[in-house]
PDB file of N, CA and C in Angstrom:
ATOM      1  N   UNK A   1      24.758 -19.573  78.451  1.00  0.00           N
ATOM      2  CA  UNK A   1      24.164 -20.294  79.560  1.00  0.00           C
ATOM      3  C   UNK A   1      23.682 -19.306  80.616  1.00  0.00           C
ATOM      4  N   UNK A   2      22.596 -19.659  81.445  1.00  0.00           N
ATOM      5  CA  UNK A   2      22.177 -18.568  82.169  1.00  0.00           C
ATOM      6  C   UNK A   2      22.763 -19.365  83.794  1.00  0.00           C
ATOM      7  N   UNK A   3      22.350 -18.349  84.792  1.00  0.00           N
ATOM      8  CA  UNK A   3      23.121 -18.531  86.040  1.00  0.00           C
ATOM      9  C   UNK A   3      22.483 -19.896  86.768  1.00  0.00           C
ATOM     10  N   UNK A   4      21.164 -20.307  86.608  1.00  0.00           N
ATOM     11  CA  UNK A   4      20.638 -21.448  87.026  1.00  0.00           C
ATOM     12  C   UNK A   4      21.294 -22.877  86.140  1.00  0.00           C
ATOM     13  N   UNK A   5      21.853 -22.855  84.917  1.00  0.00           N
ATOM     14  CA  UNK A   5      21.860 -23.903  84.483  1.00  0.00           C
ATOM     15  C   UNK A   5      23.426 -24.310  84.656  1.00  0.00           C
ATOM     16  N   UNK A   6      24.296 -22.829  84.620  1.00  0.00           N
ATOM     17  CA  UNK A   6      25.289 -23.098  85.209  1.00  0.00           C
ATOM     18  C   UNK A   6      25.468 -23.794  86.914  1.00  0.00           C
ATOM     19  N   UNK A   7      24.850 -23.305  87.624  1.00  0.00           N
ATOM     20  CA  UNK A   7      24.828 -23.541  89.353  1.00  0.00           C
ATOM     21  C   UNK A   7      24.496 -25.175  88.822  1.00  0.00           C
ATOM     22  N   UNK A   8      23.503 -25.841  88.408  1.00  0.00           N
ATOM     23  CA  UNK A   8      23.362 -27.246  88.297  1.00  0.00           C
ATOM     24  C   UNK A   8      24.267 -27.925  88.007  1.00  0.00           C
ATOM     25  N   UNK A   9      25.130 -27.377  86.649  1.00  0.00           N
ATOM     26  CA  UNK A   9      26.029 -28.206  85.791  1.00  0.00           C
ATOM     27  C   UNK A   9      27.594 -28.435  87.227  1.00  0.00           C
ATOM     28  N   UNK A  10      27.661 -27.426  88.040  1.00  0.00           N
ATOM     29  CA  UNK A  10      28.739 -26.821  88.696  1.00  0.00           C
ATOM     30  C   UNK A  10      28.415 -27.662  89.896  1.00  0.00           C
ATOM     31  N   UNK A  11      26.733 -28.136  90.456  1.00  0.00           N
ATOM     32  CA  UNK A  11      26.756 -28.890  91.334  1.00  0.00           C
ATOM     33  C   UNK A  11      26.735 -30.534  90.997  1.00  0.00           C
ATOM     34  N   UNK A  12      26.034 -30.747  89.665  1.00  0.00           N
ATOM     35  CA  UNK A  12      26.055 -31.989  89.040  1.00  0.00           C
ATOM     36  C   UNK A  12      27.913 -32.756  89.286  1.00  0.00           C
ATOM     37  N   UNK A  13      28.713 -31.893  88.947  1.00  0.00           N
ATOM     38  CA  UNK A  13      29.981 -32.444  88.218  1.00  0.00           C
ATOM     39  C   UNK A  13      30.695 -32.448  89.987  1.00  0.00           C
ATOM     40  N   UNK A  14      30.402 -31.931  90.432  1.00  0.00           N
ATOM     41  CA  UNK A  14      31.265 -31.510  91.963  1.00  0.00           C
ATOM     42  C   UNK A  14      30.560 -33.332  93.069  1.00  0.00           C
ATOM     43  N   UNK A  15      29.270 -33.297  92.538  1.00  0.00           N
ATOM     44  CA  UNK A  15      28.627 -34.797  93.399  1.00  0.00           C
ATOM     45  C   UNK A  15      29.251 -35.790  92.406  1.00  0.00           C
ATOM     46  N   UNK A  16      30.024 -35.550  91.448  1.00  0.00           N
ATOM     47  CA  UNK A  16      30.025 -36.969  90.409  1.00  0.00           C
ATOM     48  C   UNK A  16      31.592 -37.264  90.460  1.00  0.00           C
ATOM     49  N   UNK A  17      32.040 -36.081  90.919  1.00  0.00           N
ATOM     50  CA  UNK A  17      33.293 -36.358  91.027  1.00  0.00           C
ATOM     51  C   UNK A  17      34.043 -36.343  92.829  1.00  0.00           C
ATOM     52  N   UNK A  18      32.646 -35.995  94.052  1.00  0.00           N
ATOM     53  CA  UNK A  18      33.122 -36.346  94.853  1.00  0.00           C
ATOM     54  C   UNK A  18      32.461 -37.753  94.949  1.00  0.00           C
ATOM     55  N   UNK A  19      32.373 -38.407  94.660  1.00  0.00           N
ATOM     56  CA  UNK A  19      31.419 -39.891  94.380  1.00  0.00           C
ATOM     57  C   UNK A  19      32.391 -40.713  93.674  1.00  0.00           C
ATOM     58  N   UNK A  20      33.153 -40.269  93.367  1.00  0.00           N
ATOM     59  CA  UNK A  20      34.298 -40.958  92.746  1.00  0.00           C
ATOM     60  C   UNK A  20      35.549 -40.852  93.477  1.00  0.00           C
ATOM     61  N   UNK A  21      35.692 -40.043  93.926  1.00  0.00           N
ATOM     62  CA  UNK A  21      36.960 -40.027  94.661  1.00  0.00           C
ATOM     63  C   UNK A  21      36.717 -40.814  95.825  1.00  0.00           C
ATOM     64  N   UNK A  22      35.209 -40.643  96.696  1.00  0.00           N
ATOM     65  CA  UNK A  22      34.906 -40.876  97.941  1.00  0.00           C
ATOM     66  C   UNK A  22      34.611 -42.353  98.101  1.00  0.00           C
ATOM     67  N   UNK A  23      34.159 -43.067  96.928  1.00  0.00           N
ATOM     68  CA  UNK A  23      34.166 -44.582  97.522  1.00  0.00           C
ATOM     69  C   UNK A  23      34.915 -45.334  97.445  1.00  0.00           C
ATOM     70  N   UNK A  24      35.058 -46.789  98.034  1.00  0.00           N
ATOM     71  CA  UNK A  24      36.295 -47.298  98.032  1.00  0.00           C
ATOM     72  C   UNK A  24      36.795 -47.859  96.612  1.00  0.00           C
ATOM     73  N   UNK A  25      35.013 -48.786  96.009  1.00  0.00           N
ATOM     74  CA  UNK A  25      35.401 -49.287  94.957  1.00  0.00           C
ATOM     75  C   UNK A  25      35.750 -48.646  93.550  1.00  0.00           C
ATOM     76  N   UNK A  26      36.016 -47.311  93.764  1.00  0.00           N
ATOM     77  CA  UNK A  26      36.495 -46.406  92.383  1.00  0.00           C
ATOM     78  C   UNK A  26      37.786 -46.393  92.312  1.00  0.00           C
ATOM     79  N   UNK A  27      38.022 -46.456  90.594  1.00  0.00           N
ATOM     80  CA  UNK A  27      39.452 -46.434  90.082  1.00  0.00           C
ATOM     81  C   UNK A  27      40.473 -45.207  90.462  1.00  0.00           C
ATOM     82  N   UNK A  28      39.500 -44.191  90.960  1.00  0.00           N
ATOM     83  CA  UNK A  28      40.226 -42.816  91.916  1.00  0.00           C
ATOM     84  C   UNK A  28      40.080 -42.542  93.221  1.00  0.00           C
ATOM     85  N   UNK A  29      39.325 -43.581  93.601  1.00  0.00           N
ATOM     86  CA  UNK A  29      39.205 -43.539  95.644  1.00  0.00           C
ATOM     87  C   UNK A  29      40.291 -42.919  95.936  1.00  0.00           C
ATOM     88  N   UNK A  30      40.042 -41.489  96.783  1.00  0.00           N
ATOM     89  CA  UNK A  30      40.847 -40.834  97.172  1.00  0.00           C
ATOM     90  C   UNK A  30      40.962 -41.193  99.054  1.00  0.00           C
ATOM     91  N   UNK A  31      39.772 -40.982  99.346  1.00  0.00           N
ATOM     92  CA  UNK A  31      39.203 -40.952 100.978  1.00  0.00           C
ATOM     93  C   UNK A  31      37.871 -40.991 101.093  1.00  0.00           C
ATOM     94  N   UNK A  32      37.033 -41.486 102.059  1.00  0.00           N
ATOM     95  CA  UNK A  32      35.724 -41.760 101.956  1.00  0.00           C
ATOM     96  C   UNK A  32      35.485 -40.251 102.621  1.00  0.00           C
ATOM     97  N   UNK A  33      36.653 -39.372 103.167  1.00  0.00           N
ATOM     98  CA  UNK A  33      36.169 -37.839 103.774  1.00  0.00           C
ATOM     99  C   UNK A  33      35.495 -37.241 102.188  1.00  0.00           C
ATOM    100  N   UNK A  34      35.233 -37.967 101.035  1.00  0.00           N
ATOM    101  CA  UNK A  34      35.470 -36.571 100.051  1.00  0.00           C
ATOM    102  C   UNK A  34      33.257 -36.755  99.844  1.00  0.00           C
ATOM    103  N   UNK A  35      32.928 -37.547 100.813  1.00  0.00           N
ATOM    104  CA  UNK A  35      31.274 -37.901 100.418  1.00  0.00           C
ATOM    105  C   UNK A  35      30.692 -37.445 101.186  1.00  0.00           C
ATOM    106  N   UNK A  36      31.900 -36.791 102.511  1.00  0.00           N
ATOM    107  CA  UNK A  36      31.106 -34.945 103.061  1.00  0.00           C
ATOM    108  C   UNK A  36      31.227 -33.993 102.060  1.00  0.00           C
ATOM    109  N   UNK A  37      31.916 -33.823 101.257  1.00  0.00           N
ATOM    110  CA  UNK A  37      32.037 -33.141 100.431  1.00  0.00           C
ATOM    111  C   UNK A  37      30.620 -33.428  99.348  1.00  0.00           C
ATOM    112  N   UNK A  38      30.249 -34.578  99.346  1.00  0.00           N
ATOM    113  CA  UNK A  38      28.773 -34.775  98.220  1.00  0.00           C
ATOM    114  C   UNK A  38      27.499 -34.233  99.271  1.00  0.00           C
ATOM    115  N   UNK A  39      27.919 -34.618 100.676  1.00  0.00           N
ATOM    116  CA  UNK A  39      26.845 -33.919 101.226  1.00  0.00           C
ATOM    117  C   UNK A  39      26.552 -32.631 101.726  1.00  0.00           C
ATOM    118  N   UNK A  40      27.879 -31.987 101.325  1.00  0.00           N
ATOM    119  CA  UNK A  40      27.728 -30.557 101.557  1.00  0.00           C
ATOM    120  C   UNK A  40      26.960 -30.152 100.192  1.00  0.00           C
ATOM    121  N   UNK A  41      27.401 -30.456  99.141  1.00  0.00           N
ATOM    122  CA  UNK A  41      26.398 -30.161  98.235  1.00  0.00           C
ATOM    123  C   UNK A  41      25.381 -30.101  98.090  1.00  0.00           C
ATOM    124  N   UNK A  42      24.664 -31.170  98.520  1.00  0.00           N
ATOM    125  CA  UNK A  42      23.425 -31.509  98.686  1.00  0.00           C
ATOM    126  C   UNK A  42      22.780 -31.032  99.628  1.00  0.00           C
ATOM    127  N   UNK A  43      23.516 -30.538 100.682  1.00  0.00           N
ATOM    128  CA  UNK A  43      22.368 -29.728 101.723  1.00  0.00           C
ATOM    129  C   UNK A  43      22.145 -28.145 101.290  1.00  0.00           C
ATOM    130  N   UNK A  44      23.526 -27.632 100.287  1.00  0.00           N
ATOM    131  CA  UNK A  44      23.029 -26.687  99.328  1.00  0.00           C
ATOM    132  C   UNK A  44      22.443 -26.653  98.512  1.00  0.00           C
ATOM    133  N   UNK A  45      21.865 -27.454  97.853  1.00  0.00           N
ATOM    134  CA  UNK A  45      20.702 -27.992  96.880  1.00  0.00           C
ATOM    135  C   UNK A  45      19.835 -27.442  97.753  1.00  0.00           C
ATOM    136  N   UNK A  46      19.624 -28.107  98.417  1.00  0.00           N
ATOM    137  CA  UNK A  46      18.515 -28.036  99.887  1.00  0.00           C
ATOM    138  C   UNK A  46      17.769 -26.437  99.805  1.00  0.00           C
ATOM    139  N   UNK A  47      18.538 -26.337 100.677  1.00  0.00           N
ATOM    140  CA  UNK A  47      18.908 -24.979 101.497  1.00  0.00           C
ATOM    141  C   UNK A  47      17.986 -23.778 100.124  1.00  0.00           C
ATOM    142  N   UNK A  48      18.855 -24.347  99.038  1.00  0.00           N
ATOM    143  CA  UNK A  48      18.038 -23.559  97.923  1.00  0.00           C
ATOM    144  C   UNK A  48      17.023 -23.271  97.319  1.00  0.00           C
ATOM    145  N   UNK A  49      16.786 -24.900  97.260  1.00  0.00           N
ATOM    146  CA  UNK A  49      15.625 -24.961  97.021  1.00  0.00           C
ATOM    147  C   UNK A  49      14.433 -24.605  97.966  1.00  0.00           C
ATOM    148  N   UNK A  50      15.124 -24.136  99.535  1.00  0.00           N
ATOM    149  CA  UNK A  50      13.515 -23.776 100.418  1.00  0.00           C
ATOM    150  C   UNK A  50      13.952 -22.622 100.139  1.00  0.00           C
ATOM    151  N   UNK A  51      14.839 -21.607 100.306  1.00  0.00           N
ATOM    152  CA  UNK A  51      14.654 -20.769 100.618  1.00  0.00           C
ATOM    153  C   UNK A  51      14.966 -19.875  99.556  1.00  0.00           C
ATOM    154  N   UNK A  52      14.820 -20.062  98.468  1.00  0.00           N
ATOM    155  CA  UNK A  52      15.274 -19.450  97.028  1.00  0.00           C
ATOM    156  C   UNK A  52      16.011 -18.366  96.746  1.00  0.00           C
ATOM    157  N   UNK A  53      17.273 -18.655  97.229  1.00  0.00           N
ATOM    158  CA  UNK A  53      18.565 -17.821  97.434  1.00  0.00           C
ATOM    159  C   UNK A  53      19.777 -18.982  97.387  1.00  0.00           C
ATOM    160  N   UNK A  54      20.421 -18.688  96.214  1.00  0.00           N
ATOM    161  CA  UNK A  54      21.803 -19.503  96.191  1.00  0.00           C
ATOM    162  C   UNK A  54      23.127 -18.116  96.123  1.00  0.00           C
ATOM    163  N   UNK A  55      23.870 -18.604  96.758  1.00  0.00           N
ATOM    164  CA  UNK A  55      25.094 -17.712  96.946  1.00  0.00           C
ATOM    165  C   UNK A  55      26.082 -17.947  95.515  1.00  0.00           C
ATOM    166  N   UNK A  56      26.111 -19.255  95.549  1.00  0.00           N
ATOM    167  CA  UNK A  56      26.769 -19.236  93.506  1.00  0.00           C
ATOM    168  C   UNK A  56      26.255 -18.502  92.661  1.00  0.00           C
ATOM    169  N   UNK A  57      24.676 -18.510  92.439  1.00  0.00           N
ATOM    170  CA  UNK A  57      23.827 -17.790  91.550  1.00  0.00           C
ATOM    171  C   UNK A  57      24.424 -16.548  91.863  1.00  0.00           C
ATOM    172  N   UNK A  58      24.432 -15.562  93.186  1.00  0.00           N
ATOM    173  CA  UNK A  58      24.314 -14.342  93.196  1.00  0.00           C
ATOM    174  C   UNK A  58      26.290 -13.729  92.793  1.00  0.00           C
ATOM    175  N   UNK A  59      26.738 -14.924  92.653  1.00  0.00           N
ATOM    176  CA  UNK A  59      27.863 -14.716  92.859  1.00  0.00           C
ATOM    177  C   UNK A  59      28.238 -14.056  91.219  1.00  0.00           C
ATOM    178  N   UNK A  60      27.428 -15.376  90.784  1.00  0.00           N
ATOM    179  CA  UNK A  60      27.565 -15.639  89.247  1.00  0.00           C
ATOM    180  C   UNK A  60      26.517 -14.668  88.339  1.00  0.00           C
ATOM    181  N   UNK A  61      25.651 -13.650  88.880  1.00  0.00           N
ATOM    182  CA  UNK A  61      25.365 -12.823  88.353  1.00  0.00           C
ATOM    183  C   UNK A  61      25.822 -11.491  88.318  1.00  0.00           C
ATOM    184  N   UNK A  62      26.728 -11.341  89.481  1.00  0.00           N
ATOM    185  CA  UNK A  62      27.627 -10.315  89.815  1.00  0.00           C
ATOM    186  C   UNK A  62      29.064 -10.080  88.855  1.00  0.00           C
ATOM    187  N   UNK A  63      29.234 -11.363  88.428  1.00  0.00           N
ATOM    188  CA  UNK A  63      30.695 -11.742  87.481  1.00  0.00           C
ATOM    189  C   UNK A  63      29.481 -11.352  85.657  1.00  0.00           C
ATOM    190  N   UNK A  64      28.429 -11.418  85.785  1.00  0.00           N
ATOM    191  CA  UNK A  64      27.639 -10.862  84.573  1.00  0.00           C
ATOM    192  C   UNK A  64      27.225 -11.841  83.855  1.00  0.00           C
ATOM    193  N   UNK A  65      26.658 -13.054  83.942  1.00  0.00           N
ATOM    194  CA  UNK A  65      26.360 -13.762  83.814  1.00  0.00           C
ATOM    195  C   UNK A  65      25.030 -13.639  83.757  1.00  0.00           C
ATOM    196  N   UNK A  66      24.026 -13.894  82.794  1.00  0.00           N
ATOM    197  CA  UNK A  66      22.693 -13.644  82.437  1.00  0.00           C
ATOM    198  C   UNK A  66      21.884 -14.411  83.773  1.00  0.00           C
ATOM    199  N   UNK A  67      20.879 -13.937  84.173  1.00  0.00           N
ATOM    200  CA  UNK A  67      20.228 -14.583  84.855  1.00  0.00           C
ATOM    201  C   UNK A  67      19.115 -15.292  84.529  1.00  0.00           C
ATOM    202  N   UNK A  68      18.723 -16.892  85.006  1.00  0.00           N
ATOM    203  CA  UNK A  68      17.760 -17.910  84.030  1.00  0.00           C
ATOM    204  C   UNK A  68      16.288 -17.644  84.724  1.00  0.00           C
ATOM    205  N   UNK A  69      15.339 -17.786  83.994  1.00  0.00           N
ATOM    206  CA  UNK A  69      14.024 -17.871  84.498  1.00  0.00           C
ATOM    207  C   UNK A  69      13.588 -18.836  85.381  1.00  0.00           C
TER     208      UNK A  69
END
């Protein structure tokens, strides 16, 4: 896997599982605090997508992780 498809899969699963914890009507409602947690994600989506620099990516190419086109 290269470092872009990982960063997706790593942000995909982190919104799906604070989306589950965070609402009321889920079988794991933890606290509705955990859907700052989906929007912190998402403003790193953001953030990335303007300014084409992710800190996971650089993190995750440093640990040697192929980098994706």
């Amino acid at each position: 896997m290269t470092t872009w498809q990982i960063v997706r899969l790593v942000a995909g699963t982190f919104i799906l599982l604070s989306l589950a914890l965070g609402i009321p009507g889920s079988p794991v409602f933890a606290s509705q605090w955990w859907l700052a947690f989906t929007a912190f994600v998402g403003v790193n989506l953001l953030q990335s997508g303007l300014t084409k620099w992710c800190l996971m990516e650089t993190i995750l190419r440093k640990l040697g992780v192929r980098p994706g086109c």
